[in-house]
Structure formats: structure tokens, C-alpha cells
C-alpha atoms as a PDB file:
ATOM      1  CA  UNK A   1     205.191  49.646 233.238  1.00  0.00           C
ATOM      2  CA  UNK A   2     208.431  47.393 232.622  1.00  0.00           C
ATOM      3  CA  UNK A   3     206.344  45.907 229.445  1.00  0.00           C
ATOM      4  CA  UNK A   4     205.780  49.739 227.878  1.00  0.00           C
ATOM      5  CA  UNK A   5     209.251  50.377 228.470  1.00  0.00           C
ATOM      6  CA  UNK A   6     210.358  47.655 226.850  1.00  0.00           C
ATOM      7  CA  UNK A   7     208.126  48.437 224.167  1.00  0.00           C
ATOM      8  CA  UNK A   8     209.695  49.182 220.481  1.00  0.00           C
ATOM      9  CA  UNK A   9     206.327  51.179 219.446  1.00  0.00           C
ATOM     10  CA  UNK A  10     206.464  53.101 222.835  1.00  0.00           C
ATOM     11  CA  UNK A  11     210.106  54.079 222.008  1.00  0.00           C
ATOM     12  CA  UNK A  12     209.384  54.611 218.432  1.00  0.00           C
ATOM     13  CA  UNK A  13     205.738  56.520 219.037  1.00  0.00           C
ATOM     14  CA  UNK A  14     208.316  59.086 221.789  1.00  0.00           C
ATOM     15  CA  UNK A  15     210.596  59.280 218.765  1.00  0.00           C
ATOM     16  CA  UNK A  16     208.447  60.726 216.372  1.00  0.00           C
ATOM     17  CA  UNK A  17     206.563  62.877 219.025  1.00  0.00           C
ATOM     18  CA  UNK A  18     209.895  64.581 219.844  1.00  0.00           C
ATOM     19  CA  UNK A  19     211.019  65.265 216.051  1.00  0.00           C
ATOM     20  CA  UNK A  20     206.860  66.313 216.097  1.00  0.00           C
ATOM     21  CA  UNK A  21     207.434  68.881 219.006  1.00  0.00           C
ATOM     22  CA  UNK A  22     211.395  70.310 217.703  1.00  0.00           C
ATOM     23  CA  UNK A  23     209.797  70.562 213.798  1.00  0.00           C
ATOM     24  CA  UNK A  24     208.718  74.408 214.080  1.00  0.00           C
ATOM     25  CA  UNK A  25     212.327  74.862 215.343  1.00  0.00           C
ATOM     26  CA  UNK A  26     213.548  74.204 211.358  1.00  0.00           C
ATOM     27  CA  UNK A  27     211.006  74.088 209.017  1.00  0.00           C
ATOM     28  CA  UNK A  28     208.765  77.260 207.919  1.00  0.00           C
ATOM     29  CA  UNK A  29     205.280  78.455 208.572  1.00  0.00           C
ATOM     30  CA  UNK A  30     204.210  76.470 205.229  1.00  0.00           C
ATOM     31  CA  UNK A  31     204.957  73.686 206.334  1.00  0.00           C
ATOM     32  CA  UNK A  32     203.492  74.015 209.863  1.00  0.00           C
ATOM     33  CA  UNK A  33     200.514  75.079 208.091  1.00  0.00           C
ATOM     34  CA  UNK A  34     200.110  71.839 206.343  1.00  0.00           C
ATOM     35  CA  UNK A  35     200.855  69.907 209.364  1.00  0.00           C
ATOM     36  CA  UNK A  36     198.175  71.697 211.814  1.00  0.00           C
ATOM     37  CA  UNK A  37     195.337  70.533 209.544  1.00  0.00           C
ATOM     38  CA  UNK A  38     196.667  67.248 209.335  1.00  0.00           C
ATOM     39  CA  UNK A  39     196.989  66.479 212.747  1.00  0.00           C
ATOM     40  CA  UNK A  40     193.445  67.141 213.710  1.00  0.00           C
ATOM     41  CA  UNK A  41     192.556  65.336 210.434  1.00  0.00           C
ATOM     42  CA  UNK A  42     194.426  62.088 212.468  1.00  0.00           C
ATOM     43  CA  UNK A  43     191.978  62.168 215.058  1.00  0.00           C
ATOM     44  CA  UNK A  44     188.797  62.077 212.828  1.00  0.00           C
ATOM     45  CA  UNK A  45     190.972  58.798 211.558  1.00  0.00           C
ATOM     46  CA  UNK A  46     191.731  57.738 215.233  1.00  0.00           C
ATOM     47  CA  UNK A  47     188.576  58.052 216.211  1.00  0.00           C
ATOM     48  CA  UNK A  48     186.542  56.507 212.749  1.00  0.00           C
ATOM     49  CA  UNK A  49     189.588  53.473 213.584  1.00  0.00           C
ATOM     50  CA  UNK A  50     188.323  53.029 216.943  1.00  0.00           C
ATOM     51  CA  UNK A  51     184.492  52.313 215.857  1.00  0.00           C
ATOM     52  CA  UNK A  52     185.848  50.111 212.581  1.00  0.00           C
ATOM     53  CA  UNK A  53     188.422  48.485 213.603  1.00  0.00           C
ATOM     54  CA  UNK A  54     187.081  47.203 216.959  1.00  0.00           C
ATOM     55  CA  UNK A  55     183.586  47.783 217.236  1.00  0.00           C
ATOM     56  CA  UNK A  56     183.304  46.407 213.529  1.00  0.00           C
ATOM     57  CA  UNK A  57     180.731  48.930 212.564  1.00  0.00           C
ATOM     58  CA  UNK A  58     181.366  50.382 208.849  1.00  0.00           C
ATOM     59  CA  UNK A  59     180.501  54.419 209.165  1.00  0.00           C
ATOM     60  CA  UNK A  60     180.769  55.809 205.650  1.00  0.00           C
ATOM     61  CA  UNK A  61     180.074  59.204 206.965  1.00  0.00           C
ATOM     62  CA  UNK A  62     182.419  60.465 209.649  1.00  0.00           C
ATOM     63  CA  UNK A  63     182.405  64.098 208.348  1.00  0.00           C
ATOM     64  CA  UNK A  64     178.554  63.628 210.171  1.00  0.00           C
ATOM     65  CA  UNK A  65     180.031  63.732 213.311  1.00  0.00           C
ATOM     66  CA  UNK A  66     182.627  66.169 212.232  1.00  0.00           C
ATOM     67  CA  UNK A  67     180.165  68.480 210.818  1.00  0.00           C
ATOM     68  CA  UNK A  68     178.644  68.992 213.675  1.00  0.00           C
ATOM     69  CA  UNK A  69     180.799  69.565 215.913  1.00  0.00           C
ATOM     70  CA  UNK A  70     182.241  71.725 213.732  1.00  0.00           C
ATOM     71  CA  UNK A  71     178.711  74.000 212.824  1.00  0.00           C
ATOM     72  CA  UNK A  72     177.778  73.724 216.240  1.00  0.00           C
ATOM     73  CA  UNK A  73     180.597  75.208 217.517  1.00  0.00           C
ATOM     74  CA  UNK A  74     180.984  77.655 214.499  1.00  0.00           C
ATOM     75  CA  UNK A  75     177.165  78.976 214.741  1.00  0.00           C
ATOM     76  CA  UNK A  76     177.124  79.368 218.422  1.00  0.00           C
ATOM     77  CA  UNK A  77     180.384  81.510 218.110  1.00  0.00           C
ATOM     78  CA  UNK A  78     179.070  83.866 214.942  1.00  0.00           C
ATOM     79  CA  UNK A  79     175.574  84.315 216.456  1.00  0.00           C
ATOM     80  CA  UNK A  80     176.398  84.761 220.663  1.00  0.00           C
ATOM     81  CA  UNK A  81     180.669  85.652 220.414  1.00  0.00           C
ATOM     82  CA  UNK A  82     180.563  83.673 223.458  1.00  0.00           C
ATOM     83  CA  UNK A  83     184.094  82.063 224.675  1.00  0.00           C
ATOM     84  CA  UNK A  84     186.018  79.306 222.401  1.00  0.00           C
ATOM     85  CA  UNK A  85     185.773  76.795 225.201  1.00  0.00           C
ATOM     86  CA  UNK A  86     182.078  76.856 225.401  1.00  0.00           C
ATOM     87  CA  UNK A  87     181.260  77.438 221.801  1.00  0.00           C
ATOM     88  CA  UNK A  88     183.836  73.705 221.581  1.00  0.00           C
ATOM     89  CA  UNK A  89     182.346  72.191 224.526  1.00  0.00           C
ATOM     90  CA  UNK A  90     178.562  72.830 223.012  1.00  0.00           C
ATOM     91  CA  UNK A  91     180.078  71.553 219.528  1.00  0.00           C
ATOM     92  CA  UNK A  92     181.452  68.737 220.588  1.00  0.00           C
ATOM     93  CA  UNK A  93     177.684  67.751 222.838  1.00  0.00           C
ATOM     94  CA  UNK A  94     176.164  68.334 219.660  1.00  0.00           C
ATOM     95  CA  UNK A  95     178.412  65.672 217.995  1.00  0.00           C
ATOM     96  CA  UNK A  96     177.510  63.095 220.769  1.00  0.00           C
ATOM     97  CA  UNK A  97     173.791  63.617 220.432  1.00  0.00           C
ATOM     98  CA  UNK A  98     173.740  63.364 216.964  1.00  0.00           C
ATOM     99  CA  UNK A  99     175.499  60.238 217.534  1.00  0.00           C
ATOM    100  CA  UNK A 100     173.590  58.988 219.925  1.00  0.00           C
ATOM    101  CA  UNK A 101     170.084  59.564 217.819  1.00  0.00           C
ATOM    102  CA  UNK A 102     172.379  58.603 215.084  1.00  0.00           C
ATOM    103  CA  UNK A 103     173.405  55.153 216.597  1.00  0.00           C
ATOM    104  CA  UNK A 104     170.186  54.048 218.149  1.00  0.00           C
ATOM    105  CA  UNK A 105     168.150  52.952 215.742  1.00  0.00           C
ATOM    106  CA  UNK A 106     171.373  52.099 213.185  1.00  0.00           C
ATOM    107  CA  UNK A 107     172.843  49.736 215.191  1.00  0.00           C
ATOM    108  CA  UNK A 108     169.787  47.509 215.357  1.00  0.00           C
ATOM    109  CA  UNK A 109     170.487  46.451 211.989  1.00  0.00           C
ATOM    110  CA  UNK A 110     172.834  44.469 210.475  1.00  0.00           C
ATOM    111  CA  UNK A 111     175.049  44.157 207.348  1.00  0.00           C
ATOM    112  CA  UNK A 112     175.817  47.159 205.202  1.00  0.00           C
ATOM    113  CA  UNK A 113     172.596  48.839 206.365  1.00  0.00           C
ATOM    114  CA  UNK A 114     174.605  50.550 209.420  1.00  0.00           C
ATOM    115  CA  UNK A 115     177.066  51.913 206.538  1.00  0.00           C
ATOM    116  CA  UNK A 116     174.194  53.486 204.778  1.00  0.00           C
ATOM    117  CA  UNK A 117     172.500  55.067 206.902  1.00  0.00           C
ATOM    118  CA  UNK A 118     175.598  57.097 208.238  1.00  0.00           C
ATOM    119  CA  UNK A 119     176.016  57.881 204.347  1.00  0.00           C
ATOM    120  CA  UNK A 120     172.314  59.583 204.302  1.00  0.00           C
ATOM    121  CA  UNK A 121     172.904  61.252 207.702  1.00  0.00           C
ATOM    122  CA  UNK A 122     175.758  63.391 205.911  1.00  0.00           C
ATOM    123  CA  UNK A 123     173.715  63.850 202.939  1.00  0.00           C
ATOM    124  CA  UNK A 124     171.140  65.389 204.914  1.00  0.00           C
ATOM    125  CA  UNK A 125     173.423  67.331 206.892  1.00  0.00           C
ATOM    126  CA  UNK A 126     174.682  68.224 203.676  1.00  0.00           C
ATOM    127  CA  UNK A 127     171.247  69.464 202.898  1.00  0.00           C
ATOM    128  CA  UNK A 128     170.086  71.139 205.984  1.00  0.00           C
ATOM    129  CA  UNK A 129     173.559  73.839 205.869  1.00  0.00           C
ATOM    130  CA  UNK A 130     171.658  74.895 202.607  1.00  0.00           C
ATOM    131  CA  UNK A 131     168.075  75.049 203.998  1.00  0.00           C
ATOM    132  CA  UNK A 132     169.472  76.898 206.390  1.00  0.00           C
ATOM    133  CA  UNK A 133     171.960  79.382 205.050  1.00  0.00           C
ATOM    134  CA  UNK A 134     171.077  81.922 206.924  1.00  0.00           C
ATOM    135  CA  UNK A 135     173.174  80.649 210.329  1.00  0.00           C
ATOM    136  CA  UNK A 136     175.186  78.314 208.792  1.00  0.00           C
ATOM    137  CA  UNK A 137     176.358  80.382 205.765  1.00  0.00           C
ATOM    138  CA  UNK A 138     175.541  78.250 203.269  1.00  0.00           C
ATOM    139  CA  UNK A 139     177.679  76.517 200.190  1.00  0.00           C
ATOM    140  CA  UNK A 140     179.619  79.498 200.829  1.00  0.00           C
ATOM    141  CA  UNK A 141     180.794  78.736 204.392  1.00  0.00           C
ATOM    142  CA  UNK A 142     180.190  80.363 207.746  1.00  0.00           C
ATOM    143  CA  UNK A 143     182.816  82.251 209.240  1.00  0.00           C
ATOM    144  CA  UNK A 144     183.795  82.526 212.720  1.00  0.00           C
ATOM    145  CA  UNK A 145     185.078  85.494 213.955  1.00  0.00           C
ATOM    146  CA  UNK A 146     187.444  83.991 216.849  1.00  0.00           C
ATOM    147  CA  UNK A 147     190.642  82.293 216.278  1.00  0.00           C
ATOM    148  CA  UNK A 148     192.315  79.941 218.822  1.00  0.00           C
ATOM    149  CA  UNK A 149     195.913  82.047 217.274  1.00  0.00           C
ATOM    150  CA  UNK A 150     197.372  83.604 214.608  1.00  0.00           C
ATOM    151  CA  UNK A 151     200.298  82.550 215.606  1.00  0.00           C
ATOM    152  CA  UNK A 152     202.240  78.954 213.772  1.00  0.00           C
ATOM    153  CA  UNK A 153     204.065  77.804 216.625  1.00  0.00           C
ATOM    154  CA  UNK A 154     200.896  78.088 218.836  1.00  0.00           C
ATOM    155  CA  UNK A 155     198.242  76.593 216.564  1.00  0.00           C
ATOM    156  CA  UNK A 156     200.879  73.766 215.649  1.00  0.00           C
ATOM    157  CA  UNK A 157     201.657  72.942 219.257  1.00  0.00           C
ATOM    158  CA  UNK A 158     197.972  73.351 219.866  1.00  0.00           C
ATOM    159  CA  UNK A 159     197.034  70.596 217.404  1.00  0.00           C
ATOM    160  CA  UNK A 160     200.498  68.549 218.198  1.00  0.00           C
ATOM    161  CA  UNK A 161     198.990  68.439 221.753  1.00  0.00           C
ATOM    162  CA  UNK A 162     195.571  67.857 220.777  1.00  0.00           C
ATOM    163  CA  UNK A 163     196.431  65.144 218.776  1.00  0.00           C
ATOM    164  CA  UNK A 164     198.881  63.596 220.949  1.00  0.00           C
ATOM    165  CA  UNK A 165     196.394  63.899 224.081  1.00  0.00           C
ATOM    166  CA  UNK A 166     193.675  62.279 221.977  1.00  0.00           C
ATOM    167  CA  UNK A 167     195.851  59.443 220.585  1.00  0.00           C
ATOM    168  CA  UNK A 168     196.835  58.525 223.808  1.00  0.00           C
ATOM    169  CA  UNK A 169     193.235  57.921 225.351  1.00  0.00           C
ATOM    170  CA  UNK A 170     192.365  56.384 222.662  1.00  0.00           C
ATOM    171  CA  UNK A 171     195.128  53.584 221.924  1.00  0.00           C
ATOM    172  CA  UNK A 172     194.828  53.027 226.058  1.00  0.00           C
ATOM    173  CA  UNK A 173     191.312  52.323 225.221  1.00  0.00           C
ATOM    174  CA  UNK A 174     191.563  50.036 222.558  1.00  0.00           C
ATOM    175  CA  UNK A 175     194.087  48.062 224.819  1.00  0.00           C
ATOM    176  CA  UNK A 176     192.348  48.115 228.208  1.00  0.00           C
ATOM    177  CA  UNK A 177     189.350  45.384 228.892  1.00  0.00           C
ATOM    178  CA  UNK A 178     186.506  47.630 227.480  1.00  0.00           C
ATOM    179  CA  UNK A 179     188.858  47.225 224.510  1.00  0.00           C
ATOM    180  CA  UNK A 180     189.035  43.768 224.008  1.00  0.00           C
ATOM    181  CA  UNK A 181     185.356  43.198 225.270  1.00  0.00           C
ATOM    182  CA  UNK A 182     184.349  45.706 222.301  1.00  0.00           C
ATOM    183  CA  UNK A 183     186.815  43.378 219.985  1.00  0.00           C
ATOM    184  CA  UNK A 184     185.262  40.599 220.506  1.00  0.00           C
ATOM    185  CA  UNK A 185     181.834  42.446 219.870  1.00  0.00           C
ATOM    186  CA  UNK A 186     182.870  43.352 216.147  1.00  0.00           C
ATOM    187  CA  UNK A 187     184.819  39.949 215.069  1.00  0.00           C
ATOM    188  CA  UNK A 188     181.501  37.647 216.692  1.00  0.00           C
ATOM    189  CA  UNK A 189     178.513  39.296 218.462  1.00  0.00           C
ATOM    190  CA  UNK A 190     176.920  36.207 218.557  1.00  0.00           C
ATOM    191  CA  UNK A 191     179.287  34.055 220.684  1.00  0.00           C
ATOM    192  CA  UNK A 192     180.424  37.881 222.507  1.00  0.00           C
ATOM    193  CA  UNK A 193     176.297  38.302 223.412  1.00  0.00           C
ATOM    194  CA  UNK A 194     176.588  34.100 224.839  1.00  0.00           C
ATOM    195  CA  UNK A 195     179.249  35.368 227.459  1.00  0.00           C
ATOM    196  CA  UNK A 196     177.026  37.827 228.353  1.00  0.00           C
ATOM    197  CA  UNK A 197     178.252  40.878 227.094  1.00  0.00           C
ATOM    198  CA  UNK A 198     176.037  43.509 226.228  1.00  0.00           C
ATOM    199  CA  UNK A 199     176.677  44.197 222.485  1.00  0.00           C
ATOM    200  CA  UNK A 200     174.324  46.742 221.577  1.00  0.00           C
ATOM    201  CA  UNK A 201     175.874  48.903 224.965  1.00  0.00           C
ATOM    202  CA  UNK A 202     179.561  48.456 224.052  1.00  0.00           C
ATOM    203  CA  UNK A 203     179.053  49.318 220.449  1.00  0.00           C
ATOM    204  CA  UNK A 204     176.827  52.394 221.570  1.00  0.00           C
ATOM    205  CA  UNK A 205     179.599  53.472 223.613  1.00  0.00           C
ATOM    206  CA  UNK A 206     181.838  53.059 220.880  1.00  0.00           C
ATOM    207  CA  UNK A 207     180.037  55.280 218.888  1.00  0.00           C
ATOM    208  CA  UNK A 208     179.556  57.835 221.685  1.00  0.00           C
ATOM    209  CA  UNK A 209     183.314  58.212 222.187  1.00  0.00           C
ATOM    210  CA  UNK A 210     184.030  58.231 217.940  1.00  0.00           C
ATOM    211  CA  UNK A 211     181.442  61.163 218.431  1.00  0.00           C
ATOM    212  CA  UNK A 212     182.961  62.965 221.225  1.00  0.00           C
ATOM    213  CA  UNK A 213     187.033  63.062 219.346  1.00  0.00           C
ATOM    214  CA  UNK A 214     185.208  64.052 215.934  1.00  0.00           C
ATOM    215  CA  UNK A 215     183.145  66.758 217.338  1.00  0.00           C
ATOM    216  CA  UNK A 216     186.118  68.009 219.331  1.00  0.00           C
ATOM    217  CA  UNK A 217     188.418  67.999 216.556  1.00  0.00           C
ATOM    218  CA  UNK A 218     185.959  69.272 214.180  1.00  0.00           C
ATOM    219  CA  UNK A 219     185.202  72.055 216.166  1.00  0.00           C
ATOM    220  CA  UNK A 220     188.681  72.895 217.313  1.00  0.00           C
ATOM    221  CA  UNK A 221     189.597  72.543 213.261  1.00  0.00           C
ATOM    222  CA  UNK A 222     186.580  75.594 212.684  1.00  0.00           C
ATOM    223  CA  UNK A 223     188.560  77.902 215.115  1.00  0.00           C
ATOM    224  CA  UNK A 224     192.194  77.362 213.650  1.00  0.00           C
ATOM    225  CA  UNK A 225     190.797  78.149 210.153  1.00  0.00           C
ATOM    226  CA  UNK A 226     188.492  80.819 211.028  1.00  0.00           C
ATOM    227  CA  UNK A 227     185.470  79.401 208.673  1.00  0.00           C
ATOM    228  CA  UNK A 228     182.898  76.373 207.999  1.00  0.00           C
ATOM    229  CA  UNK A 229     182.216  75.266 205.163  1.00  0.00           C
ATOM    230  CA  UNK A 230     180.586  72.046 203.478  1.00  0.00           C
ATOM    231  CA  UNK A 231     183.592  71.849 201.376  1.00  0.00           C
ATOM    232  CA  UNK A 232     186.094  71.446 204.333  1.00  0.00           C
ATOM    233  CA  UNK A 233     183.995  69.588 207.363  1.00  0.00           C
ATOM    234  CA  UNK A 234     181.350  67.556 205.251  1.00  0.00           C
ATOM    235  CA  UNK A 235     181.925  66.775 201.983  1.00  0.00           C
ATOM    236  CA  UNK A 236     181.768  62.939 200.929  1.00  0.00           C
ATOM    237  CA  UNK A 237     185.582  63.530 199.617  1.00  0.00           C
ATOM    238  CA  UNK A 238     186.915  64.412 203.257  1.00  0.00           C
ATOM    239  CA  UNK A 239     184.977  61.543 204.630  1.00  0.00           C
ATOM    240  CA  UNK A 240     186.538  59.188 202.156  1.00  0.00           C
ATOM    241  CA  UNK A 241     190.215  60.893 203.070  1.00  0.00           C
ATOM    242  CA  UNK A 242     189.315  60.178 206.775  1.00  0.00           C
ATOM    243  CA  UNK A 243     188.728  56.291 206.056  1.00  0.00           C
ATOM    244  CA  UNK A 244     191.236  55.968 203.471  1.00  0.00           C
ATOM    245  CA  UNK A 245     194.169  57.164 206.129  1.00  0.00           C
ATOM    246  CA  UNK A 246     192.800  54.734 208.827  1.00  0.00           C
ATOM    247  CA  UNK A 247     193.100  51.917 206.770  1.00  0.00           C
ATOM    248  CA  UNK A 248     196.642  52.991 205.256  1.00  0.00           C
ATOM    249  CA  UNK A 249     197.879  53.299 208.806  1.00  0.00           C
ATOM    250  CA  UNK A 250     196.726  50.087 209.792  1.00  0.00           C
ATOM    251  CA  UNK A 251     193.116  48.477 210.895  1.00  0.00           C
ATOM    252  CA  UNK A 252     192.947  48.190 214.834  1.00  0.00           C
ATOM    253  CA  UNK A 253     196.584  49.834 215.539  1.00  0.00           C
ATOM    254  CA  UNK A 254     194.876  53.572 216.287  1.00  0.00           C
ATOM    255  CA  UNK A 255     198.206  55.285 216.352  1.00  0.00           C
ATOM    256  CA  UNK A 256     198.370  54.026 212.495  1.00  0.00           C
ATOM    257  CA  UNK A 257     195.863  56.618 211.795  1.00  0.00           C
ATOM    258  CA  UNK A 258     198.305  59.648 212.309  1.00  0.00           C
ATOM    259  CA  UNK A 259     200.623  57.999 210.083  1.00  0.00           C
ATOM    260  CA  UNK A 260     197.634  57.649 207.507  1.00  0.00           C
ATOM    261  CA  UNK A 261     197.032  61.405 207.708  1.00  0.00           C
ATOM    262  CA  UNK A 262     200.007  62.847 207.855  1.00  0.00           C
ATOM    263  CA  UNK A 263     201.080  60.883 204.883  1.00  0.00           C
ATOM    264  CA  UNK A 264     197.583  62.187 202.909  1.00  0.00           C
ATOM    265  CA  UNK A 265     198.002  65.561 203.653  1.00  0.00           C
ATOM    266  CA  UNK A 266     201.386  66.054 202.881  1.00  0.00           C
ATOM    267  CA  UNK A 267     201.082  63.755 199.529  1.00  0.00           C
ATOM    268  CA  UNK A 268     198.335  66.030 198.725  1.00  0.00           C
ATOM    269  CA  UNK A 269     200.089  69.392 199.255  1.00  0.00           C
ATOM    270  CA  UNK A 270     203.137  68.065 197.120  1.00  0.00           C
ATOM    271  CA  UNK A 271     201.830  66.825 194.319  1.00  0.00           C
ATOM    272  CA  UNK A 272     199.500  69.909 194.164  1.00  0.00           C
ATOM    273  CA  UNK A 273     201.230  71.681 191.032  1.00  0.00           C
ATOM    274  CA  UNK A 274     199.982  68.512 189.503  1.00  0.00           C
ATOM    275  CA  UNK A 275     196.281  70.154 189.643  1.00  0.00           C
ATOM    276  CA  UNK A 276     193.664  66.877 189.452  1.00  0.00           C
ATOM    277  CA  UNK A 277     196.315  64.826 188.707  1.00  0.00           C
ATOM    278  CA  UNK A 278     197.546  65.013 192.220  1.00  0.00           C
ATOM    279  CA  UNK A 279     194.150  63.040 193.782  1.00  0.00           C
ATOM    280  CA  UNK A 280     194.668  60.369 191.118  1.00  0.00           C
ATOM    281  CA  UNK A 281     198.177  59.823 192.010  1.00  0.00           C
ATOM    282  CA  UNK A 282     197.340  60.175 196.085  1.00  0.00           C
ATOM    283  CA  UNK A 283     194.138  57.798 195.093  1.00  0.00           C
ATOM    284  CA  UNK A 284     196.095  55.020 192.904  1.00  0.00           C
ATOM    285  CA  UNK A 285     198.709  54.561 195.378  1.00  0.00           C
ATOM    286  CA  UNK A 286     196.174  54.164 198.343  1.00  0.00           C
ATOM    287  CA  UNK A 287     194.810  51.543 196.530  1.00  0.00           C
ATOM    288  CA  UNK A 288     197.570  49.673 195.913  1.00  0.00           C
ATOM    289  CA  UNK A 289     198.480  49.471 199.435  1.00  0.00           C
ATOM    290  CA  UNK A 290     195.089  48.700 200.695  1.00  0.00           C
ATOM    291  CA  UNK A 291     195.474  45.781 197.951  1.00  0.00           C
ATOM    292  CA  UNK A 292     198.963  44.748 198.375  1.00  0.00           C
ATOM    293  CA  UNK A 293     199.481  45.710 202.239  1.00  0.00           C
ATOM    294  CA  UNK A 294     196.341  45.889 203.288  1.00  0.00           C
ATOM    295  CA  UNK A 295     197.100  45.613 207.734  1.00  0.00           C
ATOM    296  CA  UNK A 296     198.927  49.103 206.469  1.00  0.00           C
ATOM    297  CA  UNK A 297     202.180  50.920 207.136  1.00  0.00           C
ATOM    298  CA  UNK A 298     201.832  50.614 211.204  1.00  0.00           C
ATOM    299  CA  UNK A 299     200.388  46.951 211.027  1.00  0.00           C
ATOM    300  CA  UNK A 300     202.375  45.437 208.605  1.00  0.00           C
ATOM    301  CA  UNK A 301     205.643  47.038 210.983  1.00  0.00           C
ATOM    302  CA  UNK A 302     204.172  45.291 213.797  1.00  0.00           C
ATOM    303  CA  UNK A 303     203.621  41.839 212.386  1.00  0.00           C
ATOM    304  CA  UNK A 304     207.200  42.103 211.092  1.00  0.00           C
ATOM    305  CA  UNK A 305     208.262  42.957 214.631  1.00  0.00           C
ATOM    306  CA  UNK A 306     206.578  40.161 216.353  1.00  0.00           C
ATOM    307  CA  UNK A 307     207.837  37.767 213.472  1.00  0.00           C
ATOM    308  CA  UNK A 308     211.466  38.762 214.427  1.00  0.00           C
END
């Protein structure tokens, strides 16, 4: 406990989660609006982080997981008007099964094989919202008839929470012994499997809890905007934004992530009147920092802190 206390990302993490929770006190419902979105959208990054950057496993299709959880959730609620909590508690199942069937035969293979087939699995969930249009409402999105609010403060807080909640599981995750054990899984199976760690398990499990934050925040996403649609929870472009704001907050820190989204979001939503412009601007200077500063904005702090 002394350690944490003594801890300059503990102080600074409290820091920015009390500017976080006094924000709707100054600011207007725009801008809470562009925050909500973003915070769930930092979990998706936490949790594609967690599975990358210790685990070692490349999945170029997080919205897969996302998607479910969010159509799951979204479908059940449109065709039974059962409660939110069940509708996101069957979402969220969904997303670990489809993980699970997912991960099973993927992680057998090696190299960039992994990374491909979690491309095709969103390609075919891509497919199967327009096969079946009928439930899931097609290209043109499926919409929910509950809400979690309608009120800012209370979706904000909601997501602040959510977020918060999730980031914290997560980072004490990444730092407890299943943690390192799954480290050492992703940087050398070989020498991790002659120690006699099971590396097909630990990865598995990896995967499963990726699954379980993605379908949760997907389907908690669904019910603060009310609809699903391809364009929002599937789409190759959000997957991309996912991985891009992991690596800009910095491989293997988790908490990075939020900074990664955040900074996305809110680049995106100000450069707007710039129409397409805006991506390539958003775009070029993600590349240059994955180029020039590539441990990201929370890494490269880190190293500098533990270099002073």
C-alpha cells in the first residue's frame, strides 16, 4: 500500500479522475456528449491493450467482440423489452462465447494467421447483420427502445464509472502474477511453456476477459445511444480507432488507453468542420507518434519518470 501511495501515476491517475468527475460541473452537454462515447471507447482500447500488449496476440478485429455484445444486447431488448441488466448481461455472454469459439482454434496458430482470422470474423459479422436484417436492422441500424438516461450528468457519470471500474481491474490484472505469467507468454512462449506454464490457457483467458470488457462496453454503448448499427459497433474504421488509441497511449501501460481515446475522440470532434480532412489530420499525426514515440504518451512519461 506504502508503494501505491508513493506512486506518481497513482497520484496523477486520482488527479485526472477528479477533474473527470467535477467536468459536468463547467463544461456543457456537448461536450459531455463527446466524452460519454469516448470513455466506453477506452475500454474497447483497455481491453484490445490487455490481449496485445501482454498476451502478444495481434486482434485486428475488436469491433467482433464489440459487435456482439453490442447486437446481442440490442436484439434481445427490441424483440423481448426485457430489463437493461439482462439484455447487457446476455450481450456481454454472447461476447465471451464468440470469443471463446473465436479463440480456440485461432490461437493454435502462429504468426499473423491469429490477426487474420479475427479480421474475417468481423467481416462475417459484418455480413450476417445483412443476412439477417430483419432482427438486427440491417445497414440501417437496429434501434433499441430503452435508454440507460436521457439525462448528461447521468450517462457521463455512468460511463466515467464504467470506465474507471473497468480500468481499475484491468491495470490490477496486468500487474498481479497472472499478469506477468501472461507477459512472459507473449514476449517467449517457448521458454514460458519450459517453466511449465500453460500458454495456450493463459492466452485463452486473456482473450476471455478482452471479450467480457468489449461485450460489456459494447452493449452498455447500444443503450446510451439508443441504436446499433454496423457503422458505429463494427465497422473496420472503429476497429482501427480502437487499436490506434492503444498504441498512442502506450503498449502494456492499460491506463494509456484512456488517454489514447479521449485524445481520438475529441481530435475528431474538433477538427470536424474540416469534413474528410479531419481523419487525415487525426490519421497523419497518429502516425507520426507511433513512428517517432512509439511506447506512446503514457509510456514514454513513464520511462522519463524512472530515468529521473
Amino acid at each position: 500500500m506504502r508503494g501505491i501511495l508513493g506512486s506518481r501515476l497513482f497520484w496523477g491517475v486520482l488527479g485526472l479522475l477528479l477533474i473527470a468527475i467535477l467536468l459536468p460541473l463547467g463544461v456543457s452537454g456537448y461536450i459531455l456528449g463527446v466524452l460519454i462515447p469516448a470513455y466506453y471507447f477506452a475500454v474497447f482500447a483497455m481491453s484490445w491493450d490487455l490481449l496485445f500488449g501482454f498476451a502478444g496476440e495481434v486482434n485486428f478485429g475488436p469491433t467482433f467482440l464489440v459487435g456482439l455484445g453490442a447486437y446481442g444486447a440490442g436484439i434481445l431488448d427490441a424483440e423481448t423489452g426485457w430489463p437493461i441488466a439482462v439484455c447487457v448481461v446476455f450481450g456481454t455472454a454472447m461476447a465471451i462465447i464468440g470469443g471463446v469459439l473465436l479463440a480456440l482454434p485461432a490461437l493454435r496458430l502462429s504468426g499473423p494467421y491469429f490477426g487474420l482470422i479475427t479480421l474475417v470474423a468481423v467481416l462475417l459479422l459484418q455480413q450476417m447483420v445483412t443476412v439477417f436484417a430483419h432482427w438486427t436492422g440491417g445497414e440501417i441500424g437496429l434501434t433499441v427502445p430503452d435508454v440507460l438516461s436521457i439525462d448528461d450528468n447521468t450517462n457521463y457519470y455512468f460511463a466515467l464509472g464504467f470506465m474507471a471500474i473497468s480500468g481499475l481491474i484491468l491495470f490490477g490484472l496486468s500487474r498481479s502474477s497472472a499478469g506477468l505469467i501472461l507477459q512472459a507468454c507473449g514476449q517467449d512462449p517457448v521458454e514460458a511453456q519450459a517453466l511449465g506454464f500453460n500458454v495456450a490457457k493463459h492466452k485463452l483467458a486473456a482473450f476471455c476477459v478482452s471479450a467480457f470488457f468489449s461485450g460489456l462496453a459494447g452493449a452498455l454503448l447500444v443503450f446510451y445511444y439508443g441504436t446499433a448499427s454496423p457503422g458505429t459497433v463494427i465497422d473496420l474504421a472503429v476497429g482501427v480507432q480502437v487499436i490506434i488509441a492503444a498504441v498512442l497511449g502506450g503498449r502494456r501501460t492499460i491506463l494509456g488507453a484512456i488517454l489514447g481515446a479521449v485524445f481520438l475522440v475529441c481530435a475528431g470532434e474538433v477538427l470536424r468542420p474540416l469534413g474528410q480532412l479531419s481523419t487525415f489530420v487525426v490519421s497523419a499525426f497518429a502516425l507520426v507518434v507511433i513512428l517517432f514515440v512509439p511506447a506512446g504518451f503514457l509510456g514514454t512519461l513513464l520511462h522519463r519518470r524512472s530515468e529521473a
